[in-house]
C-alpha atoms as a PDB file:
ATOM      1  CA  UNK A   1       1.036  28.239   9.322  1.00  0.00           C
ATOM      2  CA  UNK A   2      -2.838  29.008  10.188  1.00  0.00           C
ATOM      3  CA  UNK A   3      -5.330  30.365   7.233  1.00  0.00           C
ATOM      4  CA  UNK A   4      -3.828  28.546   4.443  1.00  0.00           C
ATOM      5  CA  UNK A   5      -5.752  27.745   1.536  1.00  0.00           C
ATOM      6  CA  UNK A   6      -5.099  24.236   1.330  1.00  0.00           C
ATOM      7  CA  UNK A   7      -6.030  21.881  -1.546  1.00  0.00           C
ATOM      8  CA  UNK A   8      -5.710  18.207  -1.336  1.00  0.00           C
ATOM      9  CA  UNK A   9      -5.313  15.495  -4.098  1.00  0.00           C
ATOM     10  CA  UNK A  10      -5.738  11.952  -3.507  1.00  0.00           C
ATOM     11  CA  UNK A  11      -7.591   8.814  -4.251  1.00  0.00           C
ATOM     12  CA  UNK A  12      -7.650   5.850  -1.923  1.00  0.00           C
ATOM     13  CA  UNK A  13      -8.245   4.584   1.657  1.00  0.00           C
ATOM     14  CA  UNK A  14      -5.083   5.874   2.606  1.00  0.00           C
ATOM     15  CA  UNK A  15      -5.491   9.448   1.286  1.00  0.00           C
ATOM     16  CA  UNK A  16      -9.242   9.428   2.528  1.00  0.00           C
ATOM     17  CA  UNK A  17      -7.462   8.825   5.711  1.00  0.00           C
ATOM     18  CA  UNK A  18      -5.615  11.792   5.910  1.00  0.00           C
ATOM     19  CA  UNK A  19      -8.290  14.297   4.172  1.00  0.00           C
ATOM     20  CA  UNK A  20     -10.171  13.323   7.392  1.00  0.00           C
ATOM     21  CA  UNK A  21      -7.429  14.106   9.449  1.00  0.00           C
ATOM     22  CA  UNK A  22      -6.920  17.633   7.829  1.00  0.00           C
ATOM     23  CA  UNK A  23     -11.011  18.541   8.303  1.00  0.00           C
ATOM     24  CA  UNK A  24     -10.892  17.157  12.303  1.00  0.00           C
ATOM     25  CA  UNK A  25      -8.091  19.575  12.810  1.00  0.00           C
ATOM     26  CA  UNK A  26      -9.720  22.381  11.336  1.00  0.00           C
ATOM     27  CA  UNK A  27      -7.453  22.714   8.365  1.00  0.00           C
ATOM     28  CA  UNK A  28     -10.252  22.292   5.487  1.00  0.00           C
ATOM     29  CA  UNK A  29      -9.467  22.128   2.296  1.00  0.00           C
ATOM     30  CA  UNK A  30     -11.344  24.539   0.095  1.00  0.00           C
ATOM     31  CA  UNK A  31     -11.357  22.145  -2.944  1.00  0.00           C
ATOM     32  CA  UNK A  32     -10.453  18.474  -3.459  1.00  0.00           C
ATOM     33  CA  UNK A  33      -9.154  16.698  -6.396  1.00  0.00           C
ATOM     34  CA  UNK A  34      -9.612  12.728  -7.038  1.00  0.00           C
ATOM     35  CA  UNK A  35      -9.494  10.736  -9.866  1.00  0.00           C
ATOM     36  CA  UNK A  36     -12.457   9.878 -11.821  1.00  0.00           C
ATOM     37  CA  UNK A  37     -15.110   7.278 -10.505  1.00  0.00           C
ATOM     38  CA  UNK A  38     -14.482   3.964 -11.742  1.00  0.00           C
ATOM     39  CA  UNK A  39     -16.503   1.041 -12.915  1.00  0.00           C
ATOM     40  CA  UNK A  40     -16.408  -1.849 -10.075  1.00  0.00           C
ATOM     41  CA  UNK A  41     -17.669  -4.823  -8.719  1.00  0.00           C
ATOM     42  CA  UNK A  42     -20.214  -7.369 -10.520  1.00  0.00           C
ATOM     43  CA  UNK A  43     -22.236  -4.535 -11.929  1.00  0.00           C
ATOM     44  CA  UNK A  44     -19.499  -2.561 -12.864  1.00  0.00           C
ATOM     45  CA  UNK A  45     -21.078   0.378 -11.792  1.00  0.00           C
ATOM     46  CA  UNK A  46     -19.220   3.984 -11.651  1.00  0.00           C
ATOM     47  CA  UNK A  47     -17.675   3.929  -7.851  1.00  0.00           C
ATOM     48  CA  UNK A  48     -17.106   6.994  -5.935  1.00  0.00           C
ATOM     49  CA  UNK A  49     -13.134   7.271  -4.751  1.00  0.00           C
ATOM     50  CA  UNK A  50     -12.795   6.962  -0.778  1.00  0.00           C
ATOM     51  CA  UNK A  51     -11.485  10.550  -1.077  1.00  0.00           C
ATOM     52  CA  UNK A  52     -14.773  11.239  -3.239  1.00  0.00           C
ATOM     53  CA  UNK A  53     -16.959  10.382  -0.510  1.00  0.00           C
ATOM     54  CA  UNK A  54     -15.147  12.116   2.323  1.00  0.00           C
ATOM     55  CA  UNK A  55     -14.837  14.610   0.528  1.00  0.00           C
ATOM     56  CA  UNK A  56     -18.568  14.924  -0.579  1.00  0.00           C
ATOM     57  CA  UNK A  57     -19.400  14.019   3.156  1.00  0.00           C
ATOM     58  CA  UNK A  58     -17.791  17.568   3.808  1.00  0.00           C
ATOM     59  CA  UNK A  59     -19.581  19.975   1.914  1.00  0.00           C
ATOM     60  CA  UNK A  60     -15.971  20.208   0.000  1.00  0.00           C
ATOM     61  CA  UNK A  61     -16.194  20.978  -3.935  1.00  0.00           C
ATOM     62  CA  UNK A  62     -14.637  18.088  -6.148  1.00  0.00           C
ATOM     63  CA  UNK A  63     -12.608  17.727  -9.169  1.00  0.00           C
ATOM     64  CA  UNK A  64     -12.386  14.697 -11.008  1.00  0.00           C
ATOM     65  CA  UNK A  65     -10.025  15.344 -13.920  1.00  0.00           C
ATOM     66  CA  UNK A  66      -8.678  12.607 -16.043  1.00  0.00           C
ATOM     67  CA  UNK A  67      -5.348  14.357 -16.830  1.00  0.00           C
ATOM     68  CA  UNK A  68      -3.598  17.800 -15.277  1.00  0.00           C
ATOM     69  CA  UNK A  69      -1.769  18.036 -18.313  1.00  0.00           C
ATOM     70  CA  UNK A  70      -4.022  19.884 -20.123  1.00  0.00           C
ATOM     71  CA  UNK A  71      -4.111  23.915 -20.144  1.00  0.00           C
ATOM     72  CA  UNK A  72      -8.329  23.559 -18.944  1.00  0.00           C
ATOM     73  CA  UNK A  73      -7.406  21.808 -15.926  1.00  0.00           C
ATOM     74  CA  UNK A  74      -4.396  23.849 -15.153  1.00  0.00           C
ATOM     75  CA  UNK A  75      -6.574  26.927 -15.434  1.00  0.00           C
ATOM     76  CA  UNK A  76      -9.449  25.388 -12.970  1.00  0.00           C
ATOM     77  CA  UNK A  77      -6.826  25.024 -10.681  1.00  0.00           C
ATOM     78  CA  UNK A  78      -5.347  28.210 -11.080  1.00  0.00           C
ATOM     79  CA  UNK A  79      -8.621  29.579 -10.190  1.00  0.00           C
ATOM     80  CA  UNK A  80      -8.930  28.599  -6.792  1.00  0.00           C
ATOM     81  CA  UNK A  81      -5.446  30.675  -5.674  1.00  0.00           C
ATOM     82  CA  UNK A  82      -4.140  27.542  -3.681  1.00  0.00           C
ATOM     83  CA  UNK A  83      -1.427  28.648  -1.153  1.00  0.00           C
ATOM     84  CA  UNK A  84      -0.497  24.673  -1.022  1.00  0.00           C
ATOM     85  CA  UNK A  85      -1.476  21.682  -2.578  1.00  0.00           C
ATOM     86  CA  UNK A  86      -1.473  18.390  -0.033  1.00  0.00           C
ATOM     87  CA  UNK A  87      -1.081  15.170  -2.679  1.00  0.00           C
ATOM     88  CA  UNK A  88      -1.367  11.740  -1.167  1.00  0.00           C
ATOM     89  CA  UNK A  89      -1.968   8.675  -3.275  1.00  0.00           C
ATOM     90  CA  UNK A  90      -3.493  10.831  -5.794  1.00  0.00           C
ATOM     91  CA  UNK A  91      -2.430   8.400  -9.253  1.00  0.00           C
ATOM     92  CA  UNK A  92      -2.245  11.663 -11.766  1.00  0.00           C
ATOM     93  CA  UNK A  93       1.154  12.823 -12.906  1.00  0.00           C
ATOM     94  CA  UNK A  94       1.826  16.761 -11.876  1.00  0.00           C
ATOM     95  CA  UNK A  95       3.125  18.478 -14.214  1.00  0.00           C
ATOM     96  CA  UNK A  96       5.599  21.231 -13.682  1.00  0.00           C
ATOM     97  CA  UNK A  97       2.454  23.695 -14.809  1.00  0.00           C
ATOM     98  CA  UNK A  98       0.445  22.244 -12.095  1.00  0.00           C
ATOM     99  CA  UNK A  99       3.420  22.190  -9.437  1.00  0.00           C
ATOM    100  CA  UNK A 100       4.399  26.020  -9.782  1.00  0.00           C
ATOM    101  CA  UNK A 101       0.666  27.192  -9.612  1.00  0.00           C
ATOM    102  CA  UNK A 102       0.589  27.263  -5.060  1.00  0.00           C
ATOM    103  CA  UNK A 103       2.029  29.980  -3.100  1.00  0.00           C
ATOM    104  CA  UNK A 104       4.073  26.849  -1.488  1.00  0.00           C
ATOM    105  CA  UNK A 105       4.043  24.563  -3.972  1.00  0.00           C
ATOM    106  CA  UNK A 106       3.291  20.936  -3.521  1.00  0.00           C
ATOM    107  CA  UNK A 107       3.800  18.473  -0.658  1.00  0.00           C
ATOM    108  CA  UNK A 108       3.736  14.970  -1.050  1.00  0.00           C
ATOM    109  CA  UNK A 109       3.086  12.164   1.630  1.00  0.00           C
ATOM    110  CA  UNK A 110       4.436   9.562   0.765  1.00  0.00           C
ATOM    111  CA  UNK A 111       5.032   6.113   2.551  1.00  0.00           C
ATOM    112  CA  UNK A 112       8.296   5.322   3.140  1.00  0.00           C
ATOM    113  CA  UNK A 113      11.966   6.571   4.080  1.00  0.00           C
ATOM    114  CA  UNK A 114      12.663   8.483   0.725  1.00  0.00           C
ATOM    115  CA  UNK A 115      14.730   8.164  -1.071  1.00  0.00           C
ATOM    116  CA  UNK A 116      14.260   3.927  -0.094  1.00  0.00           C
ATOM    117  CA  UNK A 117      11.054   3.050  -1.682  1.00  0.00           C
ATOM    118  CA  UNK A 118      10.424   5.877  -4.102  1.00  0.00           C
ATOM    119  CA  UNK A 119       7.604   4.690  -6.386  1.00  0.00           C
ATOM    120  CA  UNK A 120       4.083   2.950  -6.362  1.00  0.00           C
ATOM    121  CA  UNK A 121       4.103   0.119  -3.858  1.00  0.00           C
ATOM    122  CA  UNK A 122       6.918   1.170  -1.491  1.00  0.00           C
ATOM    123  CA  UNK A 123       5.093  -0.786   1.496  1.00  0.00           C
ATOM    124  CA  UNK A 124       4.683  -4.032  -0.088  1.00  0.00           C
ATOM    125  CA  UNK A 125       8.021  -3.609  -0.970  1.00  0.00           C
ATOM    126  CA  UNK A 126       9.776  -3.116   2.416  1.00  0.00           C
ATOM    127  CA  UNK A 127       7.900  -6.027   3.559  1.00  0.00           C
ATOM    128  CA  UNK A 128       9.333  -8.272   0.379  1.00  0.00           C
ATOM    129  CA  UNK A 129      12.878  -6.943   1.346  1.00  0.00           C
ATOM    130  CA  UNK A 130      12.442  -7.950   5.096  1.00  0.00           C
ATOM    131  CA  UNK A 131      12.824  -4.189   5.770  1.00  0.00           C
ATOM    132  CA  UNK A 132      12.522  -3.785   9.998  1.00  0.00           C
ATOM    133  CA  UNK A 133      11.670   0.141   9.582  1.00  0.00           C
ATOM    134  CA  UNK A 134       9.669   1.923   7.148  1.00  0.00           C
ATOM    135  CA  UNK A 135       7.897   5.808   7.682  1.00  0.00           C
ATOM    136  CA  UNK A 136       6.827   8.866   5.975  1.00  0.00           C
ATOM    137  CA  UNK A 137       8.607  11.564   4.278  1.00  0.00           C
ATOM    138  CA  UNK A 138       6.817  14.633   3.942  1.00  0.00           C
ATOM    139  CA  UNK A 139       8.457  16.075   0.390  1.00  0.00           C
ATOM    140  CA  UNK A 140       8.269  19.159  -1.515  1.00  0.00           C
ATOM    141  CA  UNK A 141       7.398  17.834  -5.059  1.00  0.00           C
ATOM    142  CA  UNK A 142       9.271  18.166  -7.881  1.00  0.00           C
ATOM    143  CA  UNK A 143       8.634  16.755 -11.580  1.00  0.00           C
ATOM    144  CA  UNK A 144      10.887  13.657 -10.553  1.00  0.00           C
ATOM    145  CA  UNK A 145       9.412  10.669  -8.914  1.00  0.00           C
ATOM    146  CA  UNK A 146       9.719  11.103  -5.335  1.00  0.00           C
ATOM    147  CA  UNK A 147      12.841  13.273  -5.746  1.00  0.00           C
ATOM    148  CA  UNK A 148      11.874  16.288  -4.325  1.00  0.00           C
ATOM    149  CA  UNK A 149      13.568  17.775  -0.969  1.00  0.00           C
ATOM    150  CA  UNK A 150      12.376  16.114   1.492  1.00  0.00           C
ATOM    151  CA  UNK A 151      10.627  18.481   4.871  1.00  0.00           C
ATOM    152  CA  UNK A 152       9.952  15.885   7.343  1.00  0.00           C
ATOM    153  CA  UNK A 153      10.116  12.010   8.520  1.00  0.00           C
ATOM    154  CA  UNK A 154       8.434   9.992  10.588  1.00  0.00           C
ATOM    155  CA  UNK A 155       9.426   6.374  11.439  1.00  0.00           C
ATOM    156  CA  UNK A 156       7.409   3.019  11.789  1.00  0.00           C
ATOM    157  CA  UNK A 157       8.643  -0.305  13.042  1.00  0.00           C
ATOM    158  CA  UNK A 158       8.054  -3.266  10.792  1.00  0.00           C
ATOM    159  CA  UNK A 159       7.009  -6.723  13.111  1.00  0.00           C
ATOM    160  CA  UNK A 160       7.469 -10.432  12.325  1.00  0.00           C
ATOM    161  CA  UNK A 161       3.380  -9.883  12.766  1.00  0.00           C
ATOM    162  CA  UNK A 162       3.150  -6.956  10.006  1.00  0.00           C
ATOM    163  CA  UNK A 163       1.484  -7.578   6.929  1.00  0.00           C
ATOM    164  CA  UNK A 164       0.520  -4.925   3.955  1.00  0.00           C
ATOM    165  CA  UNK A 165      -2.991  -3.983   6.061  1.00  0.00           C
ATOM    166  CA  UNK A 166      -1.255  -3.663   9.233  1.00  0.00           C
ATOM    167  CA  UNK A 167       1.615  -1.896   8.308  1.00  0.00           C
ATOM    168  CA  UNK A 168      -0.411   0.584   6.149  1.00  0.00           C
ATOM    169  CA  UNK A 169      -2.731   1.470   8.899  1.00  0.00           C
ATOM    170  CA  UNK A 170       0.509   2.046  10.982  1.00  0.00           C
ATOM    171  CA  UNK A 171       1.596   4.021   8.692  1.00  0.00           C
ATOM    172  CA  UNK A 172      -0.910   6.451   7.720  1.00  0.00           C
ATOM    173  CA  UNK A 173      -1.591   7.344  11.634  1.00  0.00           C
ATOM    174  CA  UNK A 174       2.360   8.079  11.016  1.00  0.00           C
ATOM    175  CA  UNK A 175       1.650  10.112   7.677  1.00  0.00           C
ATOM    176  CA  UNK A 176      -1.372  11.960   9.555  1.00  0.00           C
ATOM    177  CA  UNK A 177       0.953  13.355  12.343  1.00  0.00           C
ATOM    178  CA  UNK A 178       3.594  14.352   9.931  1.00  0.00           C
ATOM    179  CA  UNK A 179       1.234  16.326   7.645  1.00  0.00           C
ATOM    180  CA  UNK A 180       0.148  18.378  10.812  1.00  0.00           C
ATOM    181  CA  UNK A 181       3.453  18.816  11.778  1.00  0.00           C
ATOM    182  CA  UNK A 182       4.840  19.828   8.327  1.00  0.00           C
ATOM    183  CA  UNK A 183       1.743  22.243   7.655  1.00  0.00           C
ATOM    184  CA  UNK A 184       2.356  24.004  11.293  1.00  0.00           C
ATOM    185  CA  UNK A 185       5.618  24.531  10.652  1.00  0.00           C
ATOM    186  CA  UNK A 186       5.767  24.947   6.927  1.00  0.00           C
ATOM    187  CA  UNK A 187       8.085  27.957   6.643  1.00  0.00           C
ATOM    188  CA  UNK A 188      10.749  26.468   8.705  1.00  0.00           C
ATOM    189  CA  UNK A 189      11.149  23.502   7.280  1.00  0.00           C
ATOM    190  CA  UNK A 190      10.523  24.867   3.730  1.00  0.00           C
ATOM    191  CA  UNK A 191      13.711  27.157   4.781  1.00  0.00           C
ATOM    192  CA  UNK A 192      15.580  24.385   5.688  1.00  0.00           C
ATOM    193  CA  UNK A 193      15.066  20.796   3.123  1.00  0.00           C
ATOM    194  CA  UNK A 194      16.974  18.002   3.029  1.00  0.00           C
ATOM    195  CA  UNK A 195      17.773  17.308  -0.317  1.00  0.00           C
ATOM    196  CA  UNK A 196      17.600  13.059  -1.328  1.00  0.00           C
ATOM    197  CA  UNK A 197      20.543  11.350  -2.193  1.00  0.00           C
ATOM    198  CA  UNK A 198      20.177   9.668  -5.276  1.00  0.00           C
ATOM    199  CA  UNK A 199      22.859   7.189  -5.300  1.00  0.00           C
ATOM    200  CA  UNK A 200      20.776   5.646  -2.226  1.00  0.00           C
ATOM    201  CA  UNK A 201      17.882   5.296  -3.674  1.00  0.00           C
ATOM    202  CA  UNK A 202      15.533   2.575  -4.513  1.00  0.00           C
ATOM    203  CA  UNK A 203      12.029   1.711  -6.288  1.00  0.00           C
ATOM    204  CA  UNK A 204       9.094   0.028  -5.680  1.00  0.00           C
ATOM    205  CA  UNK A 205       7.496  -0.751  -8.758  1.00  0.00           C
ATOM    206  CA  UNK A 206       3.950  -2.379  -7.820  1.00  0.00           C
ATOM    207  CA  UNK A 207       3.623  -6.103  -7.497  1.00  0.00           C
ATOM    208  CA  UNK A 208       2.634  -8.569 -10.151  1.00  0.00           C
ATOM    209  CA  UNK A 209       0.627 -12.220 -10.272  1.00  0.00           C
ATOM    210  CA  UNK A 210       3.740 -13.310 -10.988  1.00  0.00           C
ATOM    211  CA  UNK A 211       5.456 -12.072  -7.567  1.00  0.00           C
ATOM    212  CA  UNK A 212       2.601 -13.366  -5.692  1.00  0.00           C
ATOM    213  CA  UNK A 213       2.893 -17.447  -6.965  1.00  0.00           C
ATOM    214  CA  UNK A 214       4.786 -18.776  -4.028  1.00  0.00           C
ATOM    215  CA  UNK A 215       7.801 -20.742  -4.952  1.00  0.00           C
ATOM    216  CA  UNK A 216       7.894 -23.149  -2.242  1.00  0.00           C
ATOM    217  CA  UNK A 217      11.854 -23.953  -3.257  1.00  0.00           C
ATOM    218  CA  UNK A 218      12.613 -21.012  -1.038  1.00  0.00           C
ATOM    219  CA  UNK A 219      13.039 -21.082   2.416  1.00  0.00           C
ATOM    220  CA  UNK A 220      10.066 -20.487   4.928  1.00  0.00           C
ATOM    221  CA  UNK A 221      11.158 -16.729   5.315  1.00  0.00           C
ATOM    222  CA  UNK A 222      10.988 -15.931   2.372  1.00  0.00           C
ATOM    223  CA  UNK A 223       8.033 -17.721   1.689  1.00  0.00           C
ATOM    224  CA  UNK A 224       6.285 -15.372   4.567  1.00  0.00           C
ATOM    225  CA  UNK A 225       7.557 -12.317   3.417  1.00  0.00           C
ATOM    226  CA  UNK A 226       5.702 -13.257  -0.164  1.00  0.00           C
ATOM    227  CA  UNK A 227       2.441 -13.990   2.002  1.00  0.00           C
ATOM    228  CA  UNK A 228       2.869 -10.219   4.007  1.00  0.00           C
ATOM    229  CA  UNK A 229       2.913  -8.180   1.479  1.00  0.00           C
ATOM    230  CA  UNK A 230       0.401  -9.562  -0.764  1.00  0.00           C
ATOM    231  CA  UNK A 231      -2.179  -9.393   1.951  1.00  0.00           C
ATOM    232  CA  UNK A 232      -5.161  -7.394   0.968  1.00  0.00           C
ATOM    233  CA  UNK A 233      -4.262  -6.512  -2.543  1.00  0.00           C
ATOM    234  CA  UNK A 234      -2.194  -9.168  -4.760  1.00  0.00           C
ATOM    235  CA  UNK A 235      -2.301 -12.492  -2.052  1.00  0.00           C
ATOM    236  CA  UNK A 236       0.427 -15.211  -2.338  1.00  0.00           C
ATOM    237  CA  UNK A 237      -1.268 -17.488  -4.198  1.00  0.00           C
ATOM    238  CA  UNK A 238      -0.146 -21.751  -5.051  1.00  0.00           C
ATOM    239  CA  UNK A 239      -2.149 -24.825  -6.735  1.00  0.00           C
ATOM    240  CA  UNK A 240      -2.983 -27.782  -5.385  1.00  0.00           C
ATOM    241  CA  UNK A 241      -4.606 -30.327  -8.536  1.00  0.00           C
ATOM    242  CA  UNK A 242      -6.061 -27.882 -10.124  1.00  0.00           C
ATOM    243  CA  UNK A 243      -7.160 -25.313  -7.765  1.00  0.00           C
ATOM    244  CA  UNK A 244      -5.727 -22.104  -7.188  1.00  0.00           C
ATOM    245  CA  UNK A 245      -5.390 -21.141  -3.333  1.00  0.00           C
ATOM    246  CA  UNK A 246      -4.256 -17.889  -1.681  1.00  0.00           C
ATOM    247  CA  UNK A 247      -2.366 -18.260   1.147  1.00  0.00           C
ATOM    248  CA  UNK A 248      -3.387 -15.813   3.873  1.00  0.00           C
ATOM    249  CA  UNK A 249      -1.781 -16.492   6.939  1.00  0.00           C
ATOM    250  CA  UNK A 250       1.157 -18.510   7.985  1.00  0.00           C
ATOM    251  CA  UNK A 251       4.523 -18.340  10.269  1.00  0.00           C
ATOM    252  CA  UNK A 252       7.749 -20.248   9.597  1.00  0.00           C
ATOM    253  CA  UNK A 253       8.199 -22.655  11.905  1.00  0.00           C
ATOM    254  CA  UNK A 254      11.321 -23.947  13.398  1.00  0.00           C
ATOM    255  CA  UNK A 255      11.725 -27.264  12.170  1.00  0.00           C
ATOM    256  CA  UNK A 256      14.383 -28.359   8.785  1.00  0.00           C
ATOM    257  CA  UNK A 257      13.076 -30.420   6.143  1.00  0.00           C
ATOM    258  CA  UNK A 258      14.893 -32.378   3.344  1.00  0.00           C
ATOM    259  CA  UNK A 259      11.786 -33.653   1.171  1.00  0.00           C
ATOM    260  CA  UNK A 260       9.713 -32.217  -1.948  1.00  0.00           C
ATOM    261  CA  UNK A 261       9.211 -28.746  -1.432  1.00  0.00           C
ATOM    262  CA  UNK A 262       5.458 -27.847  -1.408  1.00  0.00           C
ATOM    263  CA  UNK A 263       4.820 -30.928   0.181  1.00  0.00           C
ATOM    264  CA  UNK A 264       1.933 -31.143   3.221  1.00  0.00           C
ATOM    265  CA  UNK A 265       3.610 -32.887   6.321  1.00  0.00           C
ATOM    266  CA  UNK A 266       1.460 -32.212   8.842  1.00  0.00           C
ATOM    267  CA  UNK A 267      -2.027 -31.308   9.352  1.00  0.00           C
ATOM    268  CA  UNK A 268      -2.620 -30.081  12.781  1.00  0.00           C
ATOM    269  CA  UNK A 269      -6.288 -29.033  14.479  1.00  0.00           C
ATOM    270  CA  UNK A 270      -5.753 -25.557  13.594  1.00  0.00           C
ATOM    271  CA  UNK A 271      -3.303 -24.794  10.658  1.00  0.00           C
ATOM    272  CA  UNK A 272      -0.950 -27.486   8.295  1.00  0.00           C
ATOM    273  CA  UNK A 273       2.525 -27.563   8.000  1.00  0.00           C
ATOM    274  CA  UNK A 274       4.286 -27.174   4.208  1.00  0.00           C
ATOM    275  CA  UNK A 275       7.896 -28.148   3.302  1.00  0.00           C
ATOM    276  CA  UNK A 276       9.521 -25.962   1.902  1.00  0.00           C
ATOM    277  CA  UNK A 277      13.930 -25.758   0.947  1.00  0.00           C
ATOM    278  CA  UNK A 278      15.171 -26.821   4.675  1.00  0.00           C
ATOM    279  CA  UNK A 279      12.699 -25.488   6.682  1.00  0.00           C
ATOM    280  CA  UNK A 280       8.860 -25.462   7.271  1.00  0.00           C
ATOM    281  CA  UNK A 281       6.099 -23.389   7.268  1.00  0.00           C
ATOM    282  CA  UNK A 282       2.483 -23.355   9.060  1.00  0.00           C
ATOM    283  CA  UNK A 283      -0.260 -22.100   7.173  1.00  0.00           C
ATOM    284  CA  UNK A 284      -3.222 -20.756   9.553  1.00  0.00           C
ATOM    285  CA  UNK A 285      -5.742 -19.131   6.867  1.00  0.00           C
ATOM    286  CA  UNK A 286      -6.523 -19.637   2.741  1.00  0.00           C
ATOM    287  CA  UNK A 287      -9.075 -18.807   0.548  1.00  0.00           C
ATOM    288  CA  UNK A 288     -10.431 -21.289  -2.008  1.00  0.00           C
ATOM    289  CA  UNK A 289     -11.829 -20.743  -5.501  1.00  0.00           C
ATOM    290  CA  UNK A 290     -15.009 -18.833  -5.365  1.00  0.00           C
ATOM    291  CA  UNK A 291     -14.730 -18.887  -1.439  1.00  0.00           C
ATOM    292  CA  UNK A 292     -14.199 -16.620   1.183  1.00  0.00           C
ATOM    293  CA  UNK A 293     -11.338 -16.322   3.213  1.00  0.00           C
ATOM    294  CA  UNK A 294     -11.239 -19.375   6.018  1.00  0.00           C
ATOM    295  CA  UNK A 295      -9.561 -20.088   8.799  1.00  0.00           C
ATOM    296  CA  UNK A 296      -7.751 -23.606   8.198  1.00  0.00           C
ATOM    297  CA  UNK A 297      -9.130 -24.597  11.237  1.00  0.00           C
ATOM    298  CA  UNK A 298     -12.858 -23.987  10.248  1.00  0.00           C
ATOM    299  CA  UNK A 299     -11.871 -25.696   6.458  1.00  0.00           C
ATOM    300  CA  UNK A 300     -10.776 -29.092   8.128  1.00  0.00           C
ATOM    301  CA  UNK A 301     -13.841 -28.842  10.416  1.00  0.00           C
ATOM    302  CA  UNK A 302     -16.183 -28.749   7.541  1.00  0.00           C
ATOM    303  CA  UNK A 303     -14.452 -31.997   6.416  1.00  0.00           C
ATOM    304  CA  UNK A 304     -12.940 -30.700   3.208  1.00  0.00           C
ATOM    305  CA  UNK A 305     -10.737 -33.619   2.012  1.00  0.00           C
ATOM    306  CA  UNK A 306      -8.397 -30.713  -0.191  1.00  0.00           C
ATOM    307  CA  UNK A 307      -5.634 -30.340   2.732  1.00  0.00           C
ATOM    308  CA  UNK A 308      -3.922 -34.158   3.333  1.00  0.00           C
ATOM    309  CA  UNK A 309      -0.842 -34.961   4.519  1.00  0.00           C
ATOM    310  CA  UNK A 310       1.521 -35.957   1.415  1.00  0.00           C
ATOM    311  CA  UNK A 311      -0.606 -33.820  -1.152  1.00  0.00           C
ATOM    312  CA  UNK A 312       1.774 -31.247  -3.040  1.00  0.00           C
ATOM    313  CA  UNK A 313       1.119 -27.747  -3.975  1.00  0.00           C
ATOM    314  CA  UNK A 314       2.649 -26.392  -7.113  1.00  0.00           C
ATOM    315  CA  UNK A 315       3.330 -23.115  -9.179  1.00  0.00           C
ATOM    316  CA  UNK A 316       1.245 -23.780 -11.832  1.00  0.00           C
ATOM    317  CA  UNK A 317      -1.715 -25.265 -12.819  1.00  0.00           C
ATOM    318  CA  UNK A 318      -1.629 -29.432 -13.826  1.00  0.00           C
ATOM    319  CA  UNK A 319      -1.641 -29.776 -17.444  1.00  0.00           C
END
């Protein structure tokens, strides 16, 4: 559907992602909304969204409200006659005021299957559940959470190799084909939605410290899937004394083991070896305290005397 007038909500990386899609396939939006800049890093100084920026970057006009729910913002945005509203990652509740103010209402990318994985963190949980699929759905929103009908799908495999970066840059190439898709054929599949069945759905509620302290009592799988989906935004973390280490990068290896869990059995040239319940696991990258990220192999070459074979990592901190 050509000469829409498109609006776009959305905050992160992810959304940035596909606001540049929309303005490389000549599908502009004529305003963007983002949520307000935020204090980070040392300095906590204010920090421009990614959206912000590519937005800015643009020429496009920018509205940083801290609520829709107010009649001031729903007027602003009543203002600028949107035909559609595109919302990805956005972080702001809609209200139904908000929802009813486009020609076509709302559309919502969001990053899985729907209805599996309605909710904040659906990728980090498909990974935890040892999902091997994941996707988009292209929705028309509702005021539920991530009920609405649903206008299009597009599938992504899930590797033994996927972690939470990987599998999110797999699937926002997926999310920017759908949104081109749904937008150039928006009244046919507006016409024809497939409502979500509720009694199949499930939600990812976004990951805690608590999820991310590996419990090396599990098996190695399971231990791995912990390590996935923490990558890049809550990483696996364990204790060893009394530092704290995030585990970056391992792969269950195919060995049993009857000892102390959390034990270190092997230290190799590149990567050691943790026991964990009847199986093993090789752990390739970690970050220290105050460190960077490092490869294991780099750490033992720098003679670090930390990783030994027989040392034990824990959940918690020696007291």
């Amino acid at each position: 559907m050509p000469n829409l007038r498109l609006c776009f909500a959305g905050t992160p990386a992810f959304a940035a992602e596909h606001l540049s899609c929309l303005i490389n396939n000549n599908l502009t939006p004529i305003a963007v909304y983002t949520q307000p800049d935020r204090p980070a890093g040392r300095g906590k100084k204010l920090q421009p969204s990614p959206v912000k920026i590519v937005a800015e970057n643009a020429g496009l006009p920018v509205y940083q409200p801290s609520t829709l729910r107010n009649e001031e913002a729903q007027q602003e945005f009543k203002s600028l006659v949107p035909d559609l509203l595109i919302v990805v990652a956005y972080g702001l509740i809609l209200p139904q005021a908000i929802l009813d103010i486009p020609r076509f209402g709302c559309i919502n990318v969001h990053a899985s299957l729907l209805p599996r994985w309605r909710g904040a963190a659906p990728l980090e949980r498909a990974l935890l559940a040892g999902d091997k699929v994941t996707g988009v759905t292209i929705m028309q929103m509702d005021a539920g959470l991530d009920t609405g009908p649903m206008l299009h799908k597009e599938s992504v495999a899930i590797t033994a190799e996927d972690d939470r970066v990987t599998l999110t840059e797999k699937v926002s190439l997926a999310g920017q084909q759908a949104l081109l898709h749904t937008i150039e054929n928006l009244d046919v599949l507006r016409a024809n939605p497939v409502i979500q069945d509720d009694s199949e759905a499930t939600y990812a509620d976004k990951l805690n410290k608590q999820e991310s302290v590996i419990d090396w009592s599990l098996p190695a799988p399971e231990i791995d899937l912990v390590i996935r989906a923490g990558i890049g935004r809550v990483p696996a973390f364990t204790f060893l004394n009394d530092q704290r280490i995030r585990i970056l990068k391992a792969q269950p290896c195919q060995e049993t083991y009857n000892g102390l869990p959390g034990t270190i059995i092997r230290v190799k040239k590149d990567s050691f070896v943790v026991g964990c319940n009847s199986s093993t696991i090789e752990v390739q990258k970690i970050q220290l305290p105050g460190k960077n990220p490092v490869a294991v192999r780099d750490l033992l070459n720098s003679n670090t005397e930390i990783i030994q074979t027989g040392a034990s990592f824990s959940d918690s901190e020696l007291t």
